[in-house]
N, C-alpha and C. Protein backbone atom coordinates (compact mmCIF):
# COMPACT_ATOMS: atom_id res chain seq x y z
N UNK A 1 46.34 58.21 26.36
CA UNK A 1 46.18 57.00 25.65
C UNK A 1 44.75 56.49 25.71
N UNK A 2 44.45 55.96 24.48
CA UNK A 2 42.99 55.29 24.63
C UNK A 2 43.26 53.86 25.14
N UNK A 3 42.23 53.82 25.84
CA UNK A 3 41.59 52.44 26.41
C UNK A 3 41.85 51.13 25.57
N UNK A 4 42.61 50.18 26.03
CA UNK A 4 42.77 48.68 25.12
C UNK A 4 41.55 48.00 25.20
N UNK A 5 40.93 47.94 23.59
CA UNK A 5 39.86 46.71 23.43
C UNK A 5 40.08 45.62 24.41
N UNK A 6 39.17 44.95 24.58
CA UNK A 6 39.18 43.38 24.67
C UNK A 6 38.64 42.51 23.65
N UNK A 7 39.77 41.60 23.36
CA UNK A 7 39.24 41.15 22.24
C UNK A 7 38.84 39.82 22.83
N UNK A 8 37.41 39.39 22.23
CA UNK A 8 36.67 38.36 22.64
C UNK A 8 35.38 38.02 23.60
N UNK A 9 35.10 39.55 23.40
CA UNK A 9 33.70 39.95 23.88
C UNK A 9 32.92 39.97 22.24
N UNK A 10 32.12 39.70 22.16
CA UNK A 10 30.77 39.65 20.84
C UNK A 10 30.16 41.02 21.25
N UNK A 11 29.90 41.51 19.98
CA UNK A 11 29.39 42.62 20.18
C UNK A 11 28.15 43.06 20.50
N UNK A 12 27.67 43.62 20.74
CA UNK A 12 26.06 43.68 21.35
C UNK A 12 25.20 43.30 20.11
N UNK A 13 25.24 44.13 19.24
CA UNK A 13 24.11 43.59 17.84
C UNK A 13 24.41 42.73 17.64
N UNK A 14 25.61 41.89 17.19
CA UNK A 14 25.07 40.33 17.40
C UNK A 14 25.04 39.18 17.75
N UNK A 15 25.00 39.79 19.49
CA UNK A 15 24.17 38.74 20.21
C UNK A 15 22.66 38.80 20.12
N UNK A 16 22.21 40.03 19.70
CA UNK A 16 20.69 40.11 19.99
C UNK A 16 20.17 39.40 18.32
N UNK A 17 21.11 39.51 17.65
CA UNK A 17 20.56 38.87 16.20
C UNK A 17 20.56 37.58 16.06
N UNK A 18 21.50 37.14 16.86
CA UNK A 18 21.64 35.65 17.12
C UNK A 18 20.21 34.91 18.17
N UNK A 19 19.51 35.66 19.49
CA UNK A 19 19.07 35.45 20.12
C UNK A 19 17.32 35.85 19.12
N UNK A 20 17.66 36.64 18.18
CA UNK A 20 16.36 36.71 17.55
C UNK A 20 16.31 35.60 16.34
N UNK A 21 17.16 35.27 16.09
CA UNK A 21 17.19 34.30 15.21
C UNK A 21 16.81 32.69 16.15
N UNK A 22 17.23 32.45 16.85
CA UNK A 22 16.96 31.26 17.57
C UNK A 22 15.22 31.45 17.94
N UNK A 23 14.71 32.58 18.29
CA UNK A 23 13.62 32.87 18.87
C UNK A 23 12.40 32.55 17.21
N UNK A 24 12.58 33.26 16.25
CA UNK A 24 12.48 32.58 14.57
C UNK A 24 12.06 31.42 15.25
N UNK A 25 13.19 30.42 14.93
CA UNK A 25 13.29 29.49 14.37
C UNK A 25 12.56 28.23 15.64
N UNK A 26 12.55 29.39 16.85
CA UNK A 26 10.92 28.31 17.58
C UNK A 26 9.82 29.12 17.40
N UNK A 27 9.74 30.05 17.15
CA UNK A 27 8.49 30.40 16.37
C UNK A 27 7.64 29.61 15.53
N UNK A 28 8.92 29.36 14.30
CA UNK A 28 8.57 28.62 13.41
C UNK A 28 8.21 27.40 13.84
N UNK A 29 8.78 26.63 14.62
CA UNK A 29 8.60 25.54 14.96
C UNK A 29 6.81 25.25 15.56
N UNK A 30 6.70 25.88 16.78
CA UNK A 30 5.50 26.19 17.33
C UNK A 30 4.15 26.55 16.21
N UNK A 31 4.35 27.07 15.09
CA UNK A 31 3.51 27.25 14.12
C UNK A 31 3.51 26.08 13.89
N UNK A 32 3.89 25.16 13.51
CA UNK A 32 3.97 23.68 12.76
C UNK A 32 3.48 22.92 13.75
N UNK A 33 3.72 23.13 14.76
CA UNK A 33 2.99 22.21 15.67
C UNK A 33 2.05 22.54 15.84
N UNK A 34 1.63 23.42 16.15
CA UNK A 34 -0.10 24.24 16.24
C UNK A 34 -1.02 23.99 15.05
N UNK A 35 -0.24 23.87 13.98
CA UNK A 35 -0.95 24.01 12.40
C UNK A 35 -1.36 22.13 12.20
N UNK A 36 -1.02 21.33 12.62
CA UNK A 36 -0.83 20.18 12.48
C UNK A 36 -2.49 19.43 13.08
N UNK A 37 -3.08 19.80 14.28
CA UNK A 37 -3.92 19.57 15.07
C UNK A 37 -5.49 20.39 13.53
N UNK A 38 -5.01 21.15 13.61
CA UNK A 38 -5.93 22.09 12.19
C UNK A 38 -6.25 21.26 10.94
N UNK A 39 -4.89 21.09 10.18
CA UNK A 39 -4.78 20.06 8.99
C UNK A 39 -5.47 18.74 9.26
N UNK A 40 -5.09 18.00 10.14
CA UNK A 40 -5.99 16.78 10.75
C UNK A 40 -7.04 16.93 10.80
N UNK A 41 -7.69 18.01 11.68
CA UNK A 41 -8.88 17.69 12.00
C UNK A 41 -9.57 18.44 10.57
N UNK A 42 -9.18 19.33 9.47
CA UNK A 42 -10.02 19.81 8.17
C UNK A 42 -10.06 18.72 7.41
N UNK A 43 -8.66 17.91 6.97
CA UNK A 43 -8.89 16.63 6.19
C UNK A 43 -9.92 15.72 6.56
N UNK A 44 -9.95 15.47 8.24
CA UNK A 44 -11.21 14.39 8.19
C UNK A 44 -12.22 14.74 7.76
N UNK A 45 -12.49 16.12 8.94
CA UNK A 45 -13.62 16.23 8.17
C UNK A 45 -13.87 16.72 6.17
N UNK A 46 -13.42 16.88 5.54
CA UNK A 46 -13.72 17.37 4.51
C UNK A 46 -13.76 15.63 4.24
N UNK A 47 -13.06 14.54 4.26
CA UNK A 47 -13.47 13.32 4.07
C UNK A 47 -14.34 12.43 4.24
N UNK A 48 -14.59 12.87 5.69
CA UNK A 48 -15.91 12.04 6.25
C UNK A 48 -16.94 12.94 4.88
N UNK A 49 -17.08 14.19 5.00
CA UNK A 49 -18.07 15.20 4.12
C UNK A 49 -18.69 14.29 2.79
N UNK A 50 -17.29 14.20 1.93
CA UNK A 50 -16.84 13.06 0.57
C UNK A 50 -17.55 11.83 0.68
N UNK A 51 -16.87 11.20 2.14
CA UNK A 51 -17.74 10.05 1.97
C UNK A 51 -19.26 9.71 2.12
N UNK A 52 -19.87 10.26 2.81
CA UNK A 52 -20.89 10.55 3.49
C UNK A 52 -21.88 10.35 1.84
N UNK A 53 -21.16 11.68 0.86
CA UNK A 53 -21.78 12.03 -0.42
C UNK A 53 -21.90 11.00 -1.26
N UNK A 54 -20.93 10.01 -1.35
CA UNK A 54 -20.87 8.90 -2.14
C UNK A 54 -21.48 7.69 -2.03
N UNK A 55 -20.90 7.18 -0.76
CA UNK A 55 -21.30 5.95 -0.54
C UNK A 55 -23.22 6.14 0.64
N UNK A 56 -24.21 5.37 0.02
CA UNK A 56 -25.23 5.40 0.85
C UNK A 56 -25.22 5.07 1.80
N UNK A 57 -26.04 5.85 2.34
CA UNK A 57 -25.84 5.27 4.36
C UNK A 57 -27.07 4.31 4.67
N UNK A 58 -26.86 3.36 5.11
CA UNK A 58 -27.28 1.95 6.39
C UNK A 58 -28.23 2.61 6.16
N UNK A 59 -28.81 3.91 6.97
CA UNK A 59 -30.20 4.24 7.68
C UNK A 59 -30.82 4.24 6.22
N UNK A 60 -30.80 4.68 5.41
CA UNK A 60 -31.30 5.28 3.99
C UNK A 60 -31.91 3.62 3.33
N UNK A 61 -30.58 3.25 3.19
CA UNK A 61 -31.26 1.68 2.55
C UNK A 61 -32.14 0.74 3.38
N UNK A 62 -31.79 1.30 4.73
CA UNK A 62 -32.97 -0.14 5.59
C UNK A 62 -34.63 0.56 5.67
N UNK A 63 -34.36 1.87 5.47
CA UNK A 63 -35.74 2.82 5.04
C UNK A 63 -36.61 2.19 3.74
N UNK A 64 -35.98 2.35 2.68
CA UNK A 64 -35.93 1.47 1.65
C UNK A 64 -36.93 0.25 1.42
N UNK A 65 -35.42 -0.55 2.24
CA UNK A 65 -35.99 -2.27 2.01
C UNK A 65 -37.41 -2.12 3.31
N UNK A 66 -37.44 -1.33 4.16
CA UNK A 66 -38.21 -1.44 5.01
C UNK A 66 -40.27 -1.33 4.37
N UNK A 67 -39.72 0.26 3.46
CA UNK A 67 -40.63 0.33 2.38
C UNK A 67 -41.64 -0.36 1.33
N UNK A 68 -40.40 -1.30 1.06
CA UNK A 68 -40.47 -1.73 -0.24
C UNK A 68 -41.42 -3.51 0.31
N UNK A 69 -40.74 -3.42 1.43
CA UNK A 69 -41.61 -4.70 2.31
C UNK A 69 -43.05 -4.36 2.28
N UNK A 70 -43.53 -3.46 3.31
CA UNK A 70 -44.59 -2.78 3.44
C UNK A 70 -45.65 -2.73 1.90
N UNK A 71 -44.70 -2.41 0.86
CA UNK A 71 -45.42 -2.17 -0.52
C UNK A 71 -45.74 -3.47 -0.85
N UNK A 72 -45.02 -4.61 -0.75
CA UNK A 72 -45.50 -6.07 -1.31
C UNK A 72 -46.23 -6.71 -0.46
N UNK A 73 -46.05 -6.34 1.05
CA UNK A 73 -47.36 -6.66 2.02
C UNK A 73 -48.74 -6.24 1.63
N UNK A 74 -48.59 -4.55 1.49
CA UNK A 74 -50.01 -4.41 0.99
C UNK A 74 -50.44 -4.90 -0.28
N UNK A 75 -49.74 -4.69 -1.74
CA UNK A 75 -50.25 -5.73 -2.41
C UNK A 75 -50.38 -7.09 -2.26
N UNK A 76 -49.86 -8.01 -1.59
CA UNK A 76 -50.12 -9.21 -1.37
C UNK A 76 -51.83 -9.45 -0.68
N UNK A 77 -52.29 -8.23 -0.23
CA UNK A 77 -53.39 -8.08 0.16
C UNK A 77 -54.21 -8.22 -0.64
N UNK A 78 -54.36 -7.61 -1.76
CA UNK A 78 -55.21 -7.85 -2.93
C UNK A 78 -55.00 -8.85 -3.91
N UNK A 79 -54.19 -10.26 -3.47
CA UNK A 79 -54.23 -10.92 -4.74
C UNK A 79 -55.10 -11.78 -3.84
N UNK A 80 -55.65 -12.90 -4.60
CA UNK A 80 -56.40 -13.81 -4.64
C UNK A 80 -55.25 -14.89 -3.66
N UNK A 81 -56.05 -16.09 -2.61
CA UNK A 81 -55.25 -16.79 -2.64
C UNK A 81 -54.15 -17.56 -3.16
N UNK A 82 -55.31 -18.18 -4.60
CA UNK A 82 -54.56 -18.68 -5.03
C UNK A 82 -53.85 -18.55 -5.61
N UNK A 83 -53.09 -16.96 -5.92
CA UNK A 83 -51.71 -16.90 -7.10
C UNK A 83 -50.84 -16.05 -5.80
N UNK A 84 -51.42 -16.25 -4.56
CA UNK A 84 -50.25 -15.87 -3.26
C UNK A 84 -48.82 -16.22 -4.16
N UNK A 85 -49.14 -17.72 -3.62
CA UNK A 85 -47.61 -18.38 -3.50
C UNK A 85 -47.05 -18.00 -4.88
N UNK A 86 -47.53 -18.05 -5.98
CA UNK A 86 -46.77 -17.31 -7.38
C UNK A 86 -46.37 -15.61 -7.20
N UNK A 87 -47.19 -14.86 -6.46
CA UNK A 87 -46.95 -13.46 -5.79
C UNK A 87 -45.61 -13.46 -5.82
N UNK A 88 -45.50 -13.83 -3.86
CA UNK A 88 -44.86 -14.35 -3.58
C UNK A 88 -43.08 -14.93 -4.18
N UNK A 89 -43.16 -15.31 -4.92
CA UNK A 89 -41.95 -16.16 -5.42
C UNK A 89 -41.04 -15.02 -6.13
N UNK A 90 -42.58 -14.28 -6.99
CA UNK A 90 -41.69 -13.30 -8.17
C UNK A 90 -41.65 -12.31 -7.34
N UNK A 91 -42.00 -11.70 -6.02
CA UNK A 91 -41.47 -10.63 -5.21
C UNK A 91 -40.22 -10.73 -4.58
N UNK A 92 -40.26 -11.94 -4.25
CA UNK A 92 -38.84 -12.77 -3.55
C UNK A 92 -37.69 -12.26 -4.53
N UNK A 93 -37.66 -12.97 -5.81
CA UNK A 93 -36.74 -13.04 -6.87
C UNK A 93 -36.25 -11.67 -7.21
N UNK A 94 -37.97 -10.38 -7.64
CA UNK A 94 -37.63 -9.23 -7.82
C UNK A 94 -36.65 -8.36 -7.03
N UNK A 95 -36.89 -8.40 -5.44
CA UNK A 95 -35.76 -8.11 -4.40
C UNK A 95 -34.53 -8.57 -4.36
N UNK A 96 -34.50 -9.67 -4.51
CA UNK A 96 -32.98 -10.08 -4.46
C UNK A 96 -32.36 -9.41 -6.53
N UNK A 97 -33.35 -9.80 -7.03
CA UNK A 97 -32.47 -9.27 -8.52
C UNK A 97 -31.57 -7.52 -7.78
N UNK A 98 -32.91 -6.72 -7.44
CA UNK A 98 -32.71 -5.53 -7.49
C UNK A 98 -31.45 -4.98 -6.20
N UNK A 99 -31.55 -5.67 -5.14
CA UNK A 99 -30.59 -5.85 -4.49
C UNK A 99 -29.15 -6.17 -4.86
N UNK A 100 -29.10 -6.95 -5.55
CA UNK A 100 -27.78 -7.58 -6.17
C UNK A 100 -27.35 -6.61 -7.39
N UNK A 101 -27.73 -5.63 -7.67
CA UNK A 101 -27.17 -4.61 -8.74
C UNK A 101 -26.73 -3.83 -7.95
């Protein structure tokens, strides 16, 4: 006589398909978590990149107005006293116009 099964043992292939499937599916998981730290840190930076391009930076404009001082100092050098204070007034006005655009 042959040997009586037991019924209610799982068979070997698939427990190991079951145990590779669970192993998947933290695989998968672990990719997503790993990938997450990546995505964050490429979006900023490719944003900071964007912004950087668009909007002017502080240092750039106080270069500028720093310039542009210096340029009406030295001409203020060559006018005559007396049309200083008229100089003066329309340099004032010219800066703030050009500023305010």
């Amino acid at each position: 006589m042959t040997p009586a099964k037991t019924i209610g043992q799982p068979v070997l292939v698939y427990t190991r398909i079951a145990q590779n499937r669970r192993k998947t599916v933290l695989l998968a998981a672990f990719l997503v978590i790993a990938l997450v730290p990546l995505v964050i840190g490429t979006s900023y930076l490719v944003s900071s990149g964007i912004t950087s391009q668009v909007r002017p930076s502080s240092k750039s404009a106080r270069e500028r107005i720093d310039w542009e001082e210096g340029y009406y100092r030295s001409l203020r050098a060559y006018i005559p006293s007396e049309a200083r204070q008229e100089f003066d007034t329309d340099a004032r006005s010219r800066i703030r116009k050009e500023r305010a655009d």
